[in-house]
PDB file of N, CA and C in Angstrom:
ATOM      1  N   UNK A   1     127.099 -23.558  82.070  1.00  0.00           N
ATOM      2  CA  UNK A   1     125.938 -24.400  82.171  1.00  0.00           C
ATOM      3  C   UNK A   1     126.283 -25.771  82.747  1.00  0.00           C
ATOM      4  N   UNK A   2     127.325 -26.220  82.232  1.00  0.00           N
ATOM      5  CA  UNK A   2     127.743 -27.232  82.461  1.00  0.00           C
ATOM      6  C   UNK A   2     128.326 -27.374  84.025  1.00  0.00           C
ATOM      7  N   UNK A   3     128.539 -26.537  84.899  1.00  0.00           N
ATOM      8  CA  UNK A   3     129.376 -26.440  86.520  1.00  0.00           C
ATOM      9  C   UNK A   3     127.303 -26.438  87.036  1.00  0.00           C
ATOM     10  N   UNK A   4     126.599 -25.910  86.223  1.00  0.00           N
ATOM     11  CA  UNK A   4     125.004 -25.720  87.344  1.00  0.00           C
ATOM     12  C   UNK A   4     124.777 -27.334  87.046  1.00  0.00           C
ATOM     13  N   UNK A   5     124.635 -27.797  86.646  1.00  0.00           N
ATOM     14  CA  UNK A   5     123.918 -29.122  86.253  1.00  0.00           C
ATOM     15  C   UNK A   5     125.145 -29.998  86.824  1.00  0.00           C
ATOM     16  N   UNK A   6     126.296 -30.202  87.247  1.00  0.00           N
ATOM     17  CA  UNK A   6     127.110 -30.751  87.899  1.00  0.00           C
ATOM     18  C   UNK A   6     126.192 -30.565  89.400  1.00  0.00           C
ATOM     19  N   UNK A   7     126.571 -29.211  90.440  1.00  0.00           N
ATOM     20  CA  UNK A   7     126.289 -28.831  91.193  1.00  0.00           C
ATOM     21  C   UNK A   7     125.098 -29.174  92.036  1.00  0.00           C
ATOM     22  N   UNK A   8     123.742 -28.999  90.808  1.00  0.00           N
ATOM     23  CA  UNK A   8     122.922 -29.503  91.317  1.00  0.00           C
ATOM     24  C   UNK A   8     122.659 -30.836  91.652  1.00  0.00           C
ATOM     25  N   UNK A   9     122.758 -31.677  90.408  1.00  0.00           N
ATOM     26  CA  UNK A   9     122.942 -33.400  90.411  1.00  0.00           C
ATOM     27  C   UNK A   9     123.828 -33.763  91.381  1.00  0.00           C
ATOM     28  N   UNK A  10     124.791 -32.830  92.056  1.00  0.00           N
ATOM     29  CA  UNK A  10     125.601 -33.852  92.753  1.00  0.00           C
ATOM     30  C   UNK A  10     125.105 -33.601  94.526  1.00  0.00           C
ATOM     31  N   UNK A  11     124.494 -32.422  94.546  1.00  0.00           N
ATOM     32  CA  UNK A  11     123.349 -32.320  95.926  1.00  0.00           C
ATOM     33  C   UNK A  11     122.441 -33.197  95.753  1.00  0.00           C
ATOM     34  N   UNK A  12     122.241 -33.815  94.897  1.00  0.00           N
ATOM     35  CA  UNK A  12     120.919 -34.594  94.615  1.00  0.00           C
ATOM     36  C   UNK A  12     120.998 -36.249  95.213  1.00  0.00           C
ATOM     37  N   UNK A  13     122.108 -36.543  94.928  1.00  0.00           N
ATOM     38  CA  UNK A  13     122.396 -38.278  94.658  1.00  0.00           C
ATOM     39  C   UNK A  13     123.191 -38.874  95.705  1.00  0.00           C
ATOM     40  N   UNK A  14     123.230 -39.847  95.747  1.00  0.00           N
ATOM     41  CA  UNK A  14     123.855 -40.600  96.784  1.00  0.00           C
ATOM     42  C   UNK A  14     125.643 -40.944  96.641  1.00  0.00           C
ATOM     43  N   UNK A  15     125.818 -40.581  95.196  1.00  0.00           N
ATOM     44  CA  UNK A  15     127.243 -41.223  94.887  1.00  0.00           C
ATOM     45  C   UNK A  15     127.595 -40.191  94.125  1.00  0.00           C
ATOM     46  N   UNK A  16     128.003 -38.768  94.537  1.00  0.00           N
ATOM     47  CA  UNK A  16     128.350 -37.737  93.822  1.00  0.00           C
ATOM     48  C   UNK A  16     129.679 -37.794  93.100  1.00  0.00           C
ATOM     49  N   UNK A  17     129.925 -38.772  93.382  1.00  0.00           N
ATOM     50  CA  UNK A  17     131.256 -39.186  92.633  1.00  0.00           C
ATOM     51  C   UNK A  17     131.044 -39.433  90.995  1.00  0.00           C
ATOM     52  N   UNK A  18     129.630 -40.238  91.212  1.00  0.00           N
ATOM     53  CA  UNK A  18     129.642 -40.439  89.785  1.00  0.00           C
ATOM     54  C   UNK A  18     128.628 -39.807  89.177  1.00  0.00           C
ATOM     55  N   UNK A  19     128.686 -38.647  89.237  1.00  0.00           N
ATOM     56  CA  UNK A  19     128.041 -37.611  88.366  1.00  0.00           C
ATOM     57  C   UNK A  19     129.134 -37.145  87.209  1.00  0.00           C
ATOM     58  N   UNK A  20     128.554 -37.250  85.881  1.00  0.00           N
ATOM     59  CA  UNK A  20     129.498 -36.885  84.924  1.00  0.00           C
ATOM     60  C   UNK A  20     128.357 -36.174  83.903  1.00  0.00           C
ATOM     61  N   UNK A  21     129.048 -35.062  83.366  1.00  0.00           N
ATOM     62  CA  UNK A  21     127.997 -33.973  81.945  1.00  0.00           C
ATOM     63  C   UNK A  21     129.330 -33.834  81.166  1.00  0.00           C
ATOM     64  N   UNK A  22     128.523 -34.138  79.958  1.00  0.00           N
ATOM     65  CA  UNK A  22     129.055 -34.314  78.858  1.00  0.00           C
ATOM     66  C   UNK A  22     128.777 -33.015  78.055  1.00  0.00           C
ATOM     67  N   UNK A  23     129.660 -32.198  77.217  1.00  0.00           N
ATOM     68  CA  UNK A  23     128.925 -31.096  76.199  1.00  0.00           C
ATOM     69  C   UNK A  23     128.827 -32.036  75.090  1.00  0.00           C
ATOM     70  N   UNK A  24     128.061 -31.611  74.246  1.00  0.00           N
ATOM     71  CA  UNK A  24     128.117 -31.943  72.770  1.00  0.00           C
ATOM     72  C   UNK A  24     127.586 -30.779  71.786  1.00  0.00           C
ATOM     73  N   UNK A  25     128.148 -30.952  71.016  1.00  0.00           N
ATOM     74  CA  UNK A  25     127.202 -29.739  69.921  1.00  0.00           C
ATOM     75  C   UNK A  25     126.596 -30.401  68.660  1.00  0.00           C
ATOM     76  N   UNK A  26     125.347 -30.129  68.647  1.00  0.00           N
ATOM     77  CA  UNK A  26     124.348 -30.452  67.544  1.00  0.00           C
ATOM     78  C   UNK A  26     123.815 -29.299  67.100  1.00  0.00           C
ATOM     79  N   UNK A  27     124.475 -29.108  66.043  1.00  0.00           N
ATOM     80  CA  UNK A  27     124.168 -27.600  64.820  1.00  0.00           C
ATOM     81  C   UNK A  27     124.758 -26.631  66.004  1.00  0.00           C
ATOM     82  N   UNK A  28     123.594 -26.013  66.440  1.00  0.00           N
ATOM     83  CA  UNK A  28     124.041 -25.031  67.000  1.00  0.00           C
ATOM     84  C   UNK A  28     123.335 -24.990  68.370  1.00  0.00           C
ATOM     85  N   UNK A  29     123.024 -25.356  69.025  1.00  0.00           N
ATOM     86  CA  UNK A  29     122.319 -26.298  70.145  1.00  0.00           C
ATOM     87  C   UNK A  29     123.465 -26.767  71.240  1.00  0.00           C
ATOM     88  N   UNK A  30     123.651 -26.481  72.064  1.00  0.00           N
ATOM     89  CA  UNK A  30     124.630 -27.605  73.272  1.00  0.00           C
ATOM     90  C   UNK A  30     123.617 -28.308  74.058  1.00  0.00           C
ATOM     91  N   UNK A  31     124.183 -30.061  74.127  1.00  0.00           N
ATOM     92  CA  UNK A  31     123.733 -30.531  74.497  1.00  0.00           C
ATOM     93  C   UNK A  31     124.037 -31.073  76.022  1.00  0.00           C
ATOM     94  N   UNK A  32     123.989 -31.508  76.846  1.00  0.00           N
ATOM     95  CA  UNK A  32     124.582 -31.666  78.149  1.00  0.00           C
ATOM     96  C   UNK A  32     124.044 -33.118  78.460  1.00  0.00           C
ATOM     97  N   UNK A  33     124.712 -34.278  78.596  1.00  0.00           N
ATOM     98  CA  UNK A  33     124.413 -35.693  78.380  1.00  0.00           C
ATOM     99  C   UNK A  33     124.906 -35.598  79.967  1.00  0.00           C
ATOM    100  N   UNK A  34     123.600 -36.344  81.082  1.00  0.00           N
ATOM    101  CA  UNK A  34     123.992 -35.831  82.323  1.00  0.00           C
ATOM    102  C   UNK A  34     123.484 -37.889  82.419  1.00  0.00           C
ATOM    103  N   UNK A  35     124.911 -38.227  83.025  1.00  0.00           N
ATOM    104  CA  UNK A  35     124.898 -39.478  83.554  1.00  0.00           C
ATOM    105  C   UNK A  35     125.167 -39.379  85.398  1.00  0.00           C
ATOM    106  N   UNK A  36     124.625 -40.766  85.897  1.00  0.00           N
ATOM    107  CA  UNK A  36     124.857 -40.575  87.329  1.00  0.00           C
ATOM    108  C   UNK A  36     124.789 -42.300  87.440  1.00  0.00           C
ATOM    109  N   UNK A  37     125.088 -42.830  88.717  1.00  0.00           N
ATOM    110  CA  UNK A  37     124.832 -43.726  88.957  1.00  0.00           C
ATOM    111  C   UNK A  37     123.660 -44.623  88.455  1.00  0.00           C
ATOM    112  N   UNK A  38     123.587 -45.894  88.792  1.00  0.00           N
ATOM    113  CA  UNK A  38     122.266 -46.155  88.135  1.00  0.00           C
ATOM    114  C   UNK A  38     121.695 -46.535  89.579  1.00  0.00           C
ATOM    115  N   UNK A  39     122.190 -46.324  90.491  1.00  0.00           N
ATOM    116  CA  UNK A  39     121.225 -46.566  91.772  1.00  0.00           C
ATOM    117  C   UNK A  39     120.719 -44.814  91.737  1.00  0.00           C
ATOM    118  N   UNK A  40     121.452 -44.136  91.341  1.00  0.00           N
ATOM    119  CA  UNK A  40     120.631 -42.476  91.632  1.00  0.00           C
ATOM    120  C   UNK A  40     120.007 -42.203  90.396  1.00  0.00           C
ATOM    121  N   UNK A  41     119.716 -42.862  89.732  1.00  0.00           N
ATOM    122  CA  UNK A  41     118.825 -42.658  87.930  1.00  0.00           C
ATOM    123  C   UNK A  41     117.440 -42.017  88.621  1.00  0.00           C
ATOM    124  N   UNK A  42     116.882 -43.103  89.298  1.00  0.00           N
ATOM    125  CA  UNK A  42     115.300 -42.312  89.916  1.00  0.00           C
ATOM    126  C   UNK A  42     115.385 -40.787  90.509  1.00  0.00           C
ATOM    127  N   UNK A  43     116.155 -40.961  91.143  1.00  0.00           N
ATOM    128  CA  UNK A  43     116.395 -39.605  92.306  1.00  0.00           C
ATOM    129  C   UNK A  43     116.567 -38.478  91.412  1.00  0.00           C
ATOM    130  N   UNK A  44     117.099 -38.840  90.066  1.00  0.00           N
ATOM    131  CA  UNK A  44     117.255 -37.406  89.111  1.00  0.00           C
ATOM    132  C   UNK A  44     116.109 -37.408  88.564  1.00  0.00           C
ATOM    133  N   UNK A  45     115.967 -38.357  87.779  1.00  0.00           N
ATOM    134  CA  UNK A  45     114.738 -38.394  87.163  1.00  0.00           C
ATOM    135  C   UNK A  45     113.425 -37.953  87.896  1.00  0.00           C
ATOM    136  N   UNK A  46     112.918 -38.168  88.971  1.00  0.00           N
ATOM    137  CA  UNK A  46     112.098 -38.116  90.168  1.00  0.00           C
ATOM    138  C   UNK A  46     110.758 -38.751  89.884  1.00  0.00           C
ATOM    139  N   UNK A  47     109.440 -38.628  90.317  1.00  0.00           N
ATOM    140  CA  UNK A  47     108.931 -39.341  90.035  1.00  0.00           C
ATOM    141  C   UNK A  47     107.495 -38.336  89.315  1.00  0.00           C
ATOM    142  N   UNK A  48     107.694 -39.569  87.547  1.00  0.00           N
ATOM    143  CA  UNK A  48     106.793 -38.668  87.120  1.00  0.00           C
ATOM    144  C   UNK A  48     107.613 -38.497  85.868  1.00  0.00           C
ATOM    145  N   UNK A  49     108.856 -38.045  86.074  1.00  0.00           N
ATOM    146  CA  UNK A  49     109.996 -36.609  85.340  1.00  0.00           C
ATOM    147  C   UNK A  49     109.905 -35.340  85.772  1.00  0.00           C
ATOM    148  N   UNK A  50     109.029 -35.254  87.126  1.00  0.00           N
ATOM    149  CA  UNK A  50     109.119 -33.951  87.720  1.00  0.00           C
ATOM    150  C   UNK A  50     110.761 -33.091  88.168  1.00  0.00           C
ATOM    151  N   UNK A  51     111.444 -33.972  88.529  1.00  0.00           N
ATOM    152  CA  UNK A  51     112.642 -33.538  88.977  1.00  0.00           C
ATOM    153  C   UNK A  51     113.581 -33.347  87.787  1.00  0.00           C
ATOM    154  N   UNK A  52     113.344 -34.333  86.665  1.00  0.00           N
ATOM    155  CA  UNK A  52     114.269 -33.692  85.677  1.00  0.00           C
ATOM    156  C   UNK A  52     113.507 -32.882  85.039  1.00  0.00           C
ATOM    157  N   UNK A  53     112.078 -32.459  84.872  1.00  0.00           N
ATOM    158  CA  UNK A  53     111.758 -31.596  83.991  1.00  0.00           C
ATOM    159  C   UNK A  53     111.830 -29.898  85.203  1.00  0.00           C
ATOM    160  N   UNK A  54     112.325 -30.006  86.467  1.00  0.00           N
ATOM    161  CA  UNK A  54     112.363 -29.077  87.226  1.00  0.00           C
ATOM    162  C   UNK A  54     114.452 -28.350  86.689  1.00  0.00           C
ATOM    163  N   UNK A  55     114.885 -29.681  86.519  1.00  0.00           N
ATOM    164  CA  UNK A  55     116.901 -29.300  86.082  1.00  0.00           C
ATOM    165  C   UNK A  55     116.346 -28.991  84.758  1.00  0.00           C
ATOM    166  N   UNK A  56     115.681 -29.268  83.863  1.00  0.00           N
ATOM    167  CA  UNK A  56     115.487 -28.447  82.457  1.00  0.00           C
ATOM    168  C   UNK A  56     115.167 -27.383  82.201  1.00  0.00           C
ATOM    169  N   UNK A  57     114.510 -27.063  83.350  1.00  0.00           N
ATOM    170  CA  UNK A  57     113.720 -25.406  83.865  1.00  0.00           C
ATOM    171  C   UNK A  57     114.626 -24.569  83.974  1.00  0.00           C
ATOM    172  N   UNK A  58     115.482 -24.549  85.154  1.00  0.00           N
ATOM    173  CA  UNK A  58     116.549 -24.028  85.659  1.00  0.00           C
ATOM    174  C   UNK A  58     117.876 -24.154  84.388  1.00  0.00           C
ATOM    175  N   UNK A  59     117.625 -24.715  83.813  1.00  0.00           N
ATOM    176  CA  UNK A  59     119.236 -24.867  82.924  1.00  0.00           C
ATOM    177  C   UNK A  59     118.329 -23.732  81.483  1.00  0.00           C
ATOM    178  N   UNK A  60     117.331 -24.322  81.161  1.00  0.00           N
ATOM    179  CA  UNK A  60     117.126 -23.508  80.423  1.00  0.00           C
ATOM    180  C   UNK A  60     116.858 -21.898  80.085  1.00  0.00           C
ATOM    181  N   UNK A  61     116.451 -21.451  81.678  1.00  0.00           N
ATOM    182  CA  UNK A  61     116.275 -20.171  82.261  1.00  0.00           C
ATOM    183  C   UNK A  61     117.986 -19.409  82.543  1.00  0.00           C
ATOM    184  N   UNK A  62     118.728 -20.569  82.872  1.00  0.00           N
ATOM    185  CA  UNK A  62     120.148 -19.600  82.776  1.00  0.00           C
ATOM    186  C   UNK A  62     120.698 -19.701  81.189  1.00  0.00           C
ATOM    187  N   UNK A  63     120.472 -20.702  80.561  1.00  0.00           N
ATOM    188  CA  UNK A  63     120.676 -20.334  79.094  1.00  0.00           C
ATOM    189  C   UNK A  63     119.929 -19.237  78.132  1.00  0.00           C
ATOM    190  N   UNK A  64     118.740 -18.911  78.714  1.00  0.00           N
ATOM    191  CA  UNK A  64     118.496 -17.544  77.930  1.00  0.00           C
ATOM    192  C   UNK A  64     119.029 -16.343  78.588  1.00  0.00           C
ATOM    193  N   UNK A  65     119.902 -16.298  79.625  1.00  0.00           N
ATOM    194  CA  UNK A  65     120.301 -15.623  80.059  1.00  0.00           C
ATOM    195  C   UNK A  65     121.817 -15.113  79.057  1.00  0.00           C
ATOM    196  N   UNK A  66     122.260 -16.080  79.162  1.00  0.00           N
ATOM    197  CA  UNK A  66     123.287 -16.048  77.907  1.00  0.00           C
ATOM    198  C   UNK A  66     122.781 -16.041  76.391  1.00  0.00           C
ATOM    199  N   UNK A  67     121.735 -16.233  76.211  1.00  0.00           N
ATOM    200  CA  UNK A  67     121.142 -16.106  74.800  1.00  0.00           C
ATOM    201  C   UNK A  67     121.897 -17.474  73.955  1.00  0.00           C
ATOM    202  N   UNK A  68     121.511 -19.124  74.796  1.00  0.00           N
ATOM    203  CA  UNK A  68     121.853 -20.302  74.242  1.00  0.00           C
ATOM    204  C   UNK A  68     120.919 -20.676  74.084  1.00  0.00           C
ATOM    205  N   UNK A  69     120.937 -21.786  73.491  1.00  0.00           N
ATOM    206  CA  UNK A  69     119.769 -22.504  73.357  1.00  0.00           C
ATOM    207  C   UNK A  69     120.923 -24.255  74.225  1.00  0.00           C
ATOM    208  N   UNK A  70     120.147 -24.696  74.786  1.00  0.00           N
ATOM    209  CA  UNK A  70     121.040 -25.877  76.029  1.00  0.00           C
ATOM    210  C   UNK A  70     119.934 -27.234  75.945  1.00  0.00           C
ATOM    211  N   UNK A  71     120.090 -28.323  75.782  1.00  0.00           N
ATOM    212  CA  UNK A  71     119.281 -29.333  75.782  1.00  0.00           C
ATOM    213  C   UNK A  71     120.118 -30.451  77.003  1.00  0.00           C
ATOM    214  N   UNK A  72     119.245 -30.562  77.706  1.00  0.00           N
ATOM    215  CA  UNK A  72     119.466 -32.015  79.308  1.00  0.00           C
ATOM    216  C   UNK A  72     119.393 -33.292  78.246  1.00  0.00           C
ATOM    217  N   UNK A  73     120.057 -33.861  78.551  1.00  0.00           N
ATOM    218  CA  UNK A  73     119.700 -35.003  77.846  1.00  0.00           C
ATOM    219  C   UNK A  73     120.527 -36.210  79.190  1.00  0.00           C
ATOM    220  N   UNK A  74     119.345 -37.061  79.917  1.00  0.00           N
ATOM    221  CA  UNK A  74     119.792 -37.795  81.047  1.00  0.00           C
ATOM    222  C   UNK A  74     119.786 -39.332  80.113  1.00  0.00           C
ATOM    223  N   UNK A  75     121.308 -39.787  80.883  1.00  0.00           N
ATOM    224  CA  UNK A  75     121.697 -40.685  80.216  1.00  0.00           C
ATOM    225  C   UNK A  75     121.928 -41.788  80.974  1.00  0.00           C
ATOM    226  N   UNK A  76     121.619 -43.504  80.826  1.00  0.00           N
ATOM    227  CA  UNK A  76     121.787 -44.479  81.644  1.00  0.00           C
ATOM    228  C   UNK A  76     123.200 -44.980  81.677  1.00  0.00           C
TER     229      UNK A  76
END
């Protein structure tokens, strides 16, 4: 989960360098703490939260694939 949400965010942004995902585990839940530049914060986010609620779609659709449960959590 964690290499798709790299992958995508880093086609996305201007400074793919500083794309970084974090795992964490809460109970039983993985969480994925997805930081980026703060000049590319909008560009993930998009406008609205359309674009991050479009990477929550996709992350969450390959996590039931594996039978996870995966939470985005975009971080400044």
């Amino acid at each position: 989960m964690k290499e798709l949400i790299v992958y995508i965010a880093r086609s996305l942004v201007d400074h793919p360098d500083a794309v970084q995902v974090t795992e964490v585990m809460n109970g039983q839940d993985l969480v994925l703490e997805l930081r980026v530049a703060k000049d590319d914060l909008g560009k993930i986010i998009g406008r609205q939260g359309r674009m991050a609620r479009g990477l929550r779609t996709v992350l969450f659709a390959a996590a039931a694939r594996s039978g996870q449960r995966v939470l985005l959590d975009i971080v400044e």
